[in-house]
Protein backbone atom coordinates (compact mmCIF):
# COMPACT_ATOMS: atom_id res chain seq x y z
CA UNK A 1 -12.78 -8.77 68.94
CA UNK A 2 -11.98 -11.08 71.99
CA UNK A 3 -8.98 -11.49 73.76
CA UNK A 4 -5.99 -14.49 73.35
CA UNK A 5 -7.60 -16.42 76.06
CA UNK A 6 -11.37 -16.02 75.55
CA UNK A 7 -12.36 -17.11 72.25
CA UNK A 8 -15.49 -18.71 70.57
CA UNK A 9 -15.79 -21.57 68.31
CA UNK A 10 -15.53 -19.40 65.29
CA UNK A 11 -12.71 -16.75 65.96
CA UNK A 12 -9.55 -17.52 64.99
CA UNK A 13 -5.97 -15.58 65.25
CA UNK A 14 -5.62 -12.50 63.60
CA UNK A 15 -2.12 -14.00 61.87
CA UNK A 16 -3.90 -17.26 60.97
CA UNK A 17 -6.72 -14.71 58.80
CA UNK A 18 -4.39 -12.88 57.46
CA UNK A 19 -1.87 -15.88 55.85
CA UNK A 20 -5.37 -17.31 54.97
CA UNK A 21 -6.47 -14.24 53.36
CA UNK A 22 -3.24 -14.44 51.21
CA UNK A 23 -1.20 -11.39 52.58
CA UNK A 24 1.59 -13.38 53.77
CA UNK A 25 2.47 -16.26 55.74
CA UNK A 26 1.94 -16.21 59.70
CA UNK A 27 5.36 -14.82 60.74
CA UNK A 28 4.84 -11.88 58.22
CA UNK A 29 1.46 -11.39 59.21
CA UNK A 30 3.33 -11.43 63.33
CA UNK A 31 5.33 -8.94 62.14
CA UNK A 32 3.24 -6.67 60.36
CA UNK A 33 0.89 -7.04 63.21
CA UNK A 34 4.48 -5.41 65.37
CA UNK A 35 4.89 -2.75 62.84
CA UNK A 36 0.95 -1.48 63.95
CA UNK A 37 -0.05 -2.11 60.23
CA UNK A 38 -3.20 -4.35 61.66
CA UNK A 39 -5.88 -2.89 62.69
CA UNK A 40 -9.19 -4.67 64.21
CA UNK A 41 -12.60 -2.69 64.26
CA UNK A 42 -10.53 0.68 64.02
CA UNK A 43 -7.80 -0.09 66.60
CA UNK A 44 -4.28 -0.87 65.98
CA UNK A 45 -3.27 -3.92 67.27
CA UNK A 46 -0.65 -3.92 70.09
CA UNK A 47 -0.32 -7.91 71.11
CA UNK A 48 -0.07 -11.24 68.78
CA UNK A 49 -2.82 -13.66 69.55
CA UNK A 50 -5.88 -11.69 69.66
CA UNK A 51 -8.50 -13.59 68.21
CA UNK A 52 -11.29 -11.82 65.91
CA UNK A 53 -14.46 -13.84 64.39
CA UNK A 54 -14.53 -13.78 60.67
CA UNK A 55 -17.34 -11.56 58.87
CA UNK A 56 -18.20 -9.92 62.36
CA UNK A 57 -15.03 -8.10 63.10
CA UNK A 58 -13.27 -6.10 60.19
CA UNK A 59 -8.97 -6.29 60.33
CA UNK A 60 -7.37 -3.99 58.21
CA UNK A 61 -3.89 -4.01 57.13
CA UNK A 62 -2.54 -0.12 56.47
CA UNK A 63 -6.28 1.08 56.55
CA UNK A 64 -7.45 -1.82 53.75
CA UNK A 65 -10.23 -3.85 55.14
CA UNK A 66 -8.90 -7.95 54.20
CA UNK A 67 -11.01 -10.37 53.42
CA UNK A 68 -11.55 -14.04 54.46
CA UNK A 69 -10.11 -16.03 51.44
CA UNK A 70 -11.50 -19.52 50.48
CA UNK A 71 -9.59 -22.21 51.70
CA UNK A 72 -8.04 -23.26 48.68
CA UNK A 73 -5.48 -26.87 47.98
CA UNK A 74 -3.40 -26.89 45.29
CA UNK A 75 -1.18 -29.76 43.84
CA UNK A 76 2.31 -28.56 42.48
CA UNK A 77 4.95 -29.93 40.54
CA UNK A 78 7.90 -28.88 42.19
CA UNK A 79 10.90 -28.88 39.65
CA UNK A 80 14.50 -29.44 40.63
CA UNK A 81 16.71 -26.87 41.97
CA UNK A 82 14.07 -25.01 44.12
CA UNK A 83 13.80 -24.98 47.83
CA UNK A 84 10.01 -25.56 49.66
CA UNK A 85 10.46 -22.37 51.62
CA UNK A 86 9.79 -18.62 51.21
CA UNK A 87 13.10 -17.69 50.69
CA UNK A 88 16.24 -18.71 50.13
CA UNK A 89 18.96 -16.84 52.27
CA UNK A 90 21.36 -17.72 49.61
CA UNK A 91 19.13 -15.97 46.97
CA UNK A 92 18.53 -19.30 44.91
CA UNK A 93 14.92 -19.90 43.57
CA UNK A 94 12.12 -21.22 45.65
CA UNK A 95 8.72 -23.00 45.19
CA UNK A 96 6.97 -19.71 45.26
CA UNK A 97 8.77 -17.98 42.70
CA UNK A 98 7.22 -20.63 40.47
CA UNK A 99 4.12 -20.02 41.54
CA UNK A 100 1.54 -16.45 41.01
CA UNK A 101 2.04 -14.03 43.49
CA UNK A 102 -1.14 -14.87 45.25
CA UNK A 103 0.17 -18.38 46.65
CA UNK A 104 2.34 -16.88 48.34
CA UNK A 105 -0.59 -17.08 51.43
CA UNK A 106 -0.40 -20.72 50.70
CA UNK A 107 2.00 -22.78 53.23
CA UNK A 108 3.21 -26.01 51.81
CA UNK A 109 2.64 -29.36 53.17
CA UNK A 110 5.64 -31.50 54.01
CA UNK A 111 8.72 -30.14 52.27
CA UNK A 112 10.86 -31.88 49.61
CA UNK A 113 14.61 -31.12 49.56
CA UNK A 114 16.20 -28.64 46.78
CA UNK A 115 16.75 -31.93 44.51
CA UNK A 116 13.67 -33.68 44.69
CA UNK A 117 11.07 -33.33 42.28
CA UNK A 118 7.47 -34.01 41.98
CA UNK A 119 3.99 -33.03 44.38
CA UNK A 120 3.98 -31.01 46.49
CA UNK A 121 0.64 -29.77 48.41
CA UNK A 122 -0.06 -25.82 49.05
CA UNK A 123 -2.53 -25.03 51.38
CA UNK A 124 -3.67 -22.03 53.58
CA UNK A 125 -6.23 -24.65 55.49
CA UNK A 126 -3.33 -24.92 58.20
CA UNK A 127 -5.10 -26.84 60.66
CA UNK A 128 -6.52 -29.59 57.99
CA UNK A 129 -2.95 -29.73 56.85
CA UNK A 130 -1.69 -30.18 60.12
CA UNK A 131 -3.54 -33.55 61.18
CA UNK A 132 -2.74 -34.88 57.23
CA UNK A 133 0.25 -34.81 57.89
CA UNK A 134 0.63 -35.45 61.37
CA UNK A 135 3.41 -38.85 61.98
CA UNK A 136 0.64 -40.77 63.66
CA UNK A 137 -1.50 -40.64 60.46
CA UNK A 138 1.38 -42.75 58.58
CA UNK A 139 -0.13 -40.95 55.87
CA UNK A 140 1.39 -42.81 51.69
CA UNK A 141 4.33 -40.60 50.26
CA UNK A 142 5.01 -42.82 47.39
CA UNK A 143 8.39 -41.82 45.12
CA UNK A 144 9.90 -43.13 41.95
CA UNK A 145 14.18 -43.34 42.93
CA UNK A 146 16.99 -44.15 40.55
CA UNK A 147 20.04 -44.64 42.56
CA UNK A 148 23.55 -45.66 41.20
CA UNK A 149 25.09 -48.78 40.58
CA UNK A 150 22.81 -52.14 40.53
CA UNK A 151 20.80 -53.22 43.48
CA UNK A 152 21.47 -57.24 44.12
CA UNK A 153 18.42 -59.11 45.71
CA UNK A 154 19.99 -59.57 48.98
CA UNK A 155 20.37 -55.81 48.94
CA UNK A 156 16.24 -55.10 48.33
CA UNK A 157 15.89 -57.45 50.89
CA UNK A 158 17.41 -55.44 53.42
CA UNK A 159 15.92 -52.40 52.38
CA UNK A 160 12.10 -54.42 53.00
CA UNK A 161 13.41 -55.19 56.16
CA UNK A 162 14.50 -51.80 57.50
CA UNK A 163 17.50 -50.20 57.83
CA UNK A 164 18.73 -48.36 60.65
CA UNK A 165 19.71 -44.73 60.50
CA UNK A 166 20.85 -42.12 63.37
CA UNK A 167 17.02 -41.22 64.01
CA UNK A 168 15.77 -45.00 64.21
CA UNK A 169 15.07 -47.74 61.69
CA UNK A 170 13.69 -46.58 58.06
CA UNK A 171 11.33 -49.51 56.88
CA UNK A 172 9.19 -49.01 53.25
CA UNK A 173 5.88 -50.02 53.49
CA UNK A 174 6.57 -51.51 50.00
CA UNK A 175 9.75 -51.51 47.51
CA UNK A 176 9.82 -52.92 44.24
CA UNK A 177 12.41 -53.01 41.64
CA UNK A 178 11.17 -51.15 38.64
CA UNK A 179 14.09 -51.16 35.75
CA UNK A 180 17.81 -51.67 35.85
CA UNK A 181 19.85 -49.61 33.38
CA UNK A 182 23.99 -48.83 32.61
CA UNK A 183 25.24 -48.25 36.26
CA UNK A 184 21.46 -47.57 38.02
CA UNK A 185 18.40 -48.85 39.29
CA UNK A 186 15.20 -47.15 39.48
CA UNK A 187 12.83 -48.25 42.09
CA UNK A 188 9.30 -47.79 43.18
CA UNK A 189 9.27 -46.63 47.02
CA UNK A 190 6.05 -45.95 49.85
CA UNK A 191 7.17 -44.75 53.11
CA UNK A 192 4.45 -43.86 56.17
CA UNK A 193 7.08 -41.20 57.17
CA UNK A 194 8.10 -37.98 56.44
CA UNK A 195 11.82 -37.67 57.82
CA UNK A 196 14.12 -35.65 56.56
CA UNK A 197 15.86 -36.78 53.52
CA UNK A 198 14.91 -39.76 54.88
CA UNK A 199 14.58 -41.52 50.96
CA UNK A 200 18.57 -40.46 50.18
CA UNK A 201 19.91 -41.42 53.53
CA UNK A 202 18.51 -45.07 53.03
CA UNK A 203 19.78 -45.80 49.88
CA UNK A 204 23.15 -43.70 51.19
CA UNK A 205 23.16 -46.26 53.63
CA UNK A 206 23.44 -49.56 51.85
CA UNK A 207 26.46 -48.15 49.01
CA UNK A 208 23.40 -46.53 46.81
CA UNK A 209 23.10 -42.68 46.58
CA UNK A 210 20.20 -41.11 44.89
CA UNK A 211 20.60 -40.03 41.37
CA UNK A 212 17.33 -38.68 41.18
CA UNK A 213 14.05 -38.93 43.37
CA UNK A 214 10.21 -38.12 42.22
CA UNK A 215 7.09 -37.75 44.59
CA UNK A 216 4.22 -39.24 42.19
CA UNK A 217 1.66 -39.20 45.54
CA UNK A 218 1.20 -37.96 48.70
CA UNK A 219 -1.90 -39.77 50.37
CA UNK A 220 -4.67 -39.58 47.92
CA UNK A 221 -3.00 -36.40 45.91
CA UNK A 222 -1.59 -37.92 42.37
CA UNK A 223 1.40 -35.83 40.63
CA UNK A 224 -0.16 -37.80 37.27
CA UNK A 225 1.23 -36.29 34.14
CA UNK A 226 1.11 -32.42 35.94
CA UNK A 227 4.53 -30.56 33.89
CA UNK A 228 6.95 -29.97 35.87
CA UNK A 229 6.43 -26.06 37.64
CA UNK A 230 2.86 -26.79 36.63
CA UNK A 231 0.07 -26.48 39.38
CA UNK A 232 -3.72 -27.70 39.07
CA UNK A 233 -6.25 -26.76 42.11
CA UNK A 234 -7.27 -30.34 44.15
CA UNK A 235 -9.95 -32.22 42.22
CA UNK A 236 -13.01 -32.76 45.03
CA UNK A 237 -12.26 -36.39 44.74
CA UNK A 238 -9.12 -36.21 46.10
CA UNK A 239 -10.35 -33.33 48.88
CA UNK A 240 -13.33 -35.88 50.18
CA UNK A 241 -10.49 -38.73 50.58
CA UNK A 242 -8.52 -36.62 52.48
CA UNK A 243 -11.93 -35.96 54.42
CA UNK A 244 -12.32 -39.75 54.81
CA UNK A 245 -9.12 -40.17 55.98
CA UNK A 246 -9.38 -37.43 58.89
CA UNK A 247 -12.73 -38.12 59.76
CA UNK A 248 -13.31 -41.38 61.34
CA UNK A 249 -16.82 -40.65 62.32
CA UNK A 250 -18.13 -40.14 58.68
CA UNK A 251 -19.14 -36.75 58.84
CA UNK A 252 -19.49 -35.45 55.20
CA UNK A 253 -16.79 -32.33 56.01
CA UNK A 254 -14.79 -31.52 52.85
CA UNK A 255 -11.30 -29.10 53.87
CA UNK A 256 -10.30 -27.16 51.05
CA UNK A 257 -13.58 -27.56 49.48
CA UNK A 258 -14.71 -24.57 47.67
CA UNK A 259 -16.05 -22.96 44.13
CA UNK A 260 -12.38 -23.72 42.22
CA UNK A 261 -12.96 -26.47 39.63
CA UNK A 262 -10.46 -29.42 39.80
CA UNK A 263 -8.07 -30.35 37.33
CA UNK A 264 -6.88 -26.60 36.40
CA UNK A 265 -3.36 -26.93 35.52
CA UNK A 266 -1.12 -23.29 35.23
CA UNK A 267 2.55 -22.72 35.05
């Protein structure tokens, strides 16, 4: 075990193994780690931040040795009505109650608002999911939005161009009329941004509010025809894109890669 300020290239936090080992996520692990339910190498731990090296030390949690878990991505349909967090604190449903118990040591990537539907990523390969979806990697959400009433030409046009809102100017990397029905328009949207509500408070902006909003992609992750409250692992082709996207240098890493088959789909 090493200490929080002298680590080696292969220890991580004690919190960080245990959301990755599927106990919780990092702020339960924190507090279990308070309640002296961890233990490293036979000794309770008394501080957050120790680091321990995976396979050499053994952590415990209430005298149960845990295990490094695979680092595992997982594509999810999120329906409507749920909230991308682990709980609600009005007691309404959230991602993870439509999801088996063990992804509940999976953090999400990029949250979608109670009314949105569509992919969302799980993850518990924090650090990979970090730099995806860091701002500076202006990574593709793309989303399918029908908003009311019918959107004139010179209104698209100002949506291409970018329209301001209280946290700066919201500009689509591309916008495209898709259908027009009785009283709504549904469009085809891909933003390099991942404000929040970002999608409603455009169309808010110019006399449109959502009606309803779809994520169909997020980077080289495709919803495709997943049921909604569905979930299929990440197929490898989508986990060595992701690769190629991180890793300018070409190096043949692959996050999230592991034993799990691609194209599993559960509810």
């Amino acid at each position: 075990m090493t200490s929080p300020d002298r680590a080696g290239d292969e220890a991580v936090r004690v919190q960080k193994y245990l959301s990755q080992a599927g106990v919780g996520s990092r702020r339960e692990a924190e507090r279990m780690i308070d309640a002296g339910r961890v233990t490293v190498n036979g000794e309770v731990l008394t501080q957050q931040g120790v680091r321990i090296t995976p396979g050499v030390d053994l952590v415990c949690l209430d005298g149960v040795p845990v295990h490094a878990a695979e680092m595992r991505w997982i594509v999810f349909h999120k329906p409507a009505g749920t909230l991308s967090t682990r709980r609600d604190p009005h007691g309404g449903p959230t991602v993870y109650d439509a999801l088996p118990a063990w992804a509940r040591g999976l953090g999400y990537v990029g949250r979608l608002d109670r009314d949105t539907t569509g992919l969302l990523l799980l993850t518990n390969d924090g650090d990979t999911a970090a730099r995806f979806a860091h701002p500076r990697r202006r990574v593709e959400r793309e989303y399918q939005v029908t908003v009311r009433g019918t959107l004139t030409a010179r209104t698209l046009k100002m949506l291409k161009g970018g329209v301001e809102l209280e946290d700066g100017l919201a500009r689509p990397k591309r916008i495209r009329r898709l259908a027009t029905g009785e009283g709504t328009t549904t469009l085809s949207l891909i933003l390099t941004e991942g404000r929040k509500r970002e999608v409603r408070r455009m169309f808010k902006s110019v006399g449109h509010p959502v009606k309803a909003l779809q994520r169909l992609r997020f980077g080289p992750f495709e919803l495709g025809g997943l049921p909604a409250g569905a979930w299929r692992d990440a197929r490898p082709t989508e986990l060595e894109a992701m690769s190629r996207m991180l890793d300018s240098s070409g190096r043949k890493s692959r996050p999230g890669a592991s034993g799990h088959r691609g194209g599993r789909t559960r509810r």
